[in-house]
C-alpha atoms as a PDB file:
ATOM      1  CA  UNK A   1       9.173   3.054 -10.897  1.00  0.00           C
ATOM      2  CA  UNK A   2      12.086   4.949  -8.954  1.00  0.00           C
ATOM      3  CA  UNK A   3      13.251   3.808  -5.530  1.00  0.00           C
ATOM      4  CA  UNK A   4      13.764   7.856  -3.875  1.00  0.00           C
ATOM      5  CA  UNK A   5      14.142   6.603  -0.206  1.00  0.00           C
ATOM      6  CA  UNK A   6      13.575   3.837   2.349  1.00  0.00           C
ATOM      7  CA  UNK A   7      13.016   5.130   5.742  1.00  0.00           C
ATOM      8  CA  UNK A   8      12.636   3.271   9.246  1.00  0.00           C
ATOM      9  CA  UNK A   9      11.032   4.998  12.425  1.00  0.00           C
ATOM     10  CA  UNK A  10      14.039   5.380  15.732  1.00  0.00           C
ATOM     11  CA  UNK A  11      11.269   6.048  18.275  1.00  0.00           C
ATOM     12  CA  UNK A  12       8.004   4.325  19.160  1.00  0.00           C
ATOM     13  CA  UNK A  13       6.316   1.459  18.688  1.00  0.00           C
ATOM     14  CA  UNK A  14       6.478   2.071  14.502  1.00  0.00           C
ATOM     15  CA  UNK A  15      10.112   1.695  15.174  1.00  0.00           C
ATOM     16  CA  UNK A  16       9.674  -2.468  15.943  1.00  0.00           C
ATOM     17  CA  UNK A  17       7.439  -3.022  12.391  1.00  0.00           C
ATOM     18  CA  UNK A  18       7.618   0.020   9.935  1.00  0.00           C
ATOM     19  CA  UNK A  19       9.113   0.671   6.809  1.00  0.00           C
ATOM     20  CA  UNK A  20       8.315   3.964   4.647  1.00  0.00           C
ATOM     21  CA  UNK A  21       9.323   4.476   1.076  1.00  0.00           C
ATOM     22  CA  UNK A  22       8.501   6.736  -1.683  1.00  0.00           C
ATOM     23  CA  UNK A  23       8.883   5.878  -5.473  1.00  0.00           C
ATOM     24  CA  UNK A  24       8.833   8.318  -8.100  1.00  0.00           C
ATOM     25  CA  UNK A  25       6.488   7.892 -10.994  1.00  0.00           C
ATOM     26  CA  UNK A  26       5.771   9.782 -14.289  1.00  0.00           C
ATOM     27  CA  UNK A  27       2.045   9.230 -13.874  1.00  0.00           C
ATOM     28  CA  UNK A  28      -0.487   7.568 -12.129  1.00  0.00           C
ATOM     29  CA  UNK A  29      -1.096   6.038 -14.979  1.00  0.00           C
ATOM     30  CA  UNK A  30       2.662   4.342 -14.901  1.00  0.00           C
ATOM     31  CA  UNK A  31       2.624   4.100 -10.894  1.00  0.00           C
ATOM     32  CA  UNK A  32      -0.706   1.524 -11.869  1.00  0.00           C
ATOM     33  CA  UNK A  33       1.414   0.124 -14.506  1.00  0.00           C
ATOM     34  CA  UNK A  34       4.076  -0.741 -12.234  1.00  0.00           C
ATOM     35  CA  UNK A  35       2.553  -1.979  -9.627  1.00  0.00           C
ATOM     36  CA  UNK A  36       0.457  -4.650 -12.085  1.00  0.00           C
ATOM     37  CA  UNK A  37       4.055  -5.716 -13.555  1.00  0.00           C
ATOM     38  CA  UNK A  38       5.607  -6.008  -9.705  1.00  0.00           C
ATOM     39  CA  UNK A  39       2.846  -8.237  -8.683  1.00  0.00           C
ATOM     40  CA  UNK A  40       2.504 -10.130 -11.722  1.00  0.00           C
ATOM     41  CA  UNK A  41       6.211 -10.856 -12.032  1.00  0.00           C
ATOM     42  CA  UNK A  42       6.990 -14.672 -11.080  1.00  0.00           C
ATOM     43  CA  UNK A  43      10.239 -13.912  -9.174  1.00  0.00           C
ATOM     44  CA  UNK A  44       8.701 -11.703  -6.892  1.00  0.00           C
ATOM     45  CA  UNK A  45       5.833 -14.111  -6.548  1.00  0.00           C
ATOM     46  CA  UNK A  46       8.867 -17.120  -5.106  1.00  0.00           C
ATOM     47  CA  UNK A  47       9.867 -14.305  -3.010  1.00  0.00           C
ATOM     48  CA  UNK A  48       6.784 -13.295  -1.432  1.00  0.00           C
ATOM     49  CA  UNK A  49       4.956 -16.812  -0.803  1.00  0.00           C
ATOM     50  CA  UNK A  50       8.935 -17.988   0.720  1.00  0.00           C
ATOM     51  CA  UNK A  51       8.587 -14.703   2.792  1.00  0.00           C
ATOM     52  CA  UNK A  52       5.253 -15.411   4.204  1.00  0.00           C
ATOM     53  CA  UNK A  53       6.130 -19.250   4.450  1.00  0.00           C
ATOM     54  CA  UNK A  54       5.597 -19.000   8.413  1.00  0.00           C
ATOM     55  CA  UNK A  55       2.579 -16.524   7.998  1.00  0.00           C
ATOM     56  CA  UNK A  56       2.072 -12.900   6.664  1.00  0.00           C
ATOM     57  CA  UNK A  57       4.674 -10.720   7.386  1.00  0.00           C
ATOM     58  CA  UNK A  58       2.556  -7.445   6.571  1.00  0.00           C
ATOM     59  CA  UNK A  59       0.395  -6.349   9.124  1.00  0.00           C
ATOM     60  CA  UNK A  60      -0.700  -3.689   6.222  1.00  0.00           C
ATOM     61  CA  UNK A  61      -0.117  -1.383   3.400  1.00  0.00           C
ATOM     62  CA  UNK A  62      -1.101   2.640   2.895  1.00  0.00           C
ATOM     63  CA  UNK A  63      -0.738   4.210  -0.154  1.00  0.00           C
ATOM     64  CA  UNK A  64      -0.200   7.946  -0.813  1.00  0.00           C
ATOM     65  CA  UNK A  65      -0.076   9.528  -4.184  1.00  0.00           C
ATOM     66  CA  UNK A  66       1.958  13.316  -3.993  1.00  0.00           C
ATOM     67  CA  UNK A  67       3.792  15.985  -5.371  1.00  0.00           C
ATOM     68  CA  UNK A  68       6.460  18.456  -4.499  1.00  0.00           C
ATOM     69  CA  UNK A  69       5.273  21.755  -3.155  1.00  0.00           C
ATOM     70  CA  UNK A  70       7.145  24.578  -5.206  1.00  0.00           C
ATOM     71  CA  UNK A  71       9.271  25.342  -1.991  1.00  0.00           C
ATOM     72  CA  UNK A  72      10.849  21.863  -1.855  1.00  0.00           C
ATOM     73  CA  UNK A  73      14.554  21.163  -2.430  1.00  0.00           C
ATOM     74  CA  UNK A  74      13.170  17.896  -4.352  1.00  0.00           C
ATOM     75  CA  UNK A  75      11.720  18.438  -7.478  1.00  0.00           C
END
């Protein structure tokens, strides 16, 4: 799993609560792989239940799997 971006809307109400990011896999297969190590791993686990100590701090999560159109300048 490769951090490309992190993103943050200027405008709107997505501004107050939004982060976007995009990760580069080789495969679905590894993007699945990944994500079963991420959640699985115990230091993110400390992380995640201090995070959410006071309550959740993700209102939600949306997934999109895609790939470069041939007339992108990111391949």
């Amino acid at each position: 799993m490769e951090v490309v971006a992190y993103w943050a809307p200027t405008e709107g109400e997505e501004a107050e609560n939004t982060l976007v990011y995009v990760l580069e896999h080789k495969s679905r297969a590894a993007a699945d792989a990944s994500w079963q190590a991420f959640i699985a791993d115990p230091e993110w686990a400390e992380v995640a239940a201090a995070s959410n100590a006071n309550g959740p701090i993700l209102a939600g999560i949306e997934n999109l799997f895609m790939k470069a159109t041939d007339y992108s300048p990111l391949q």
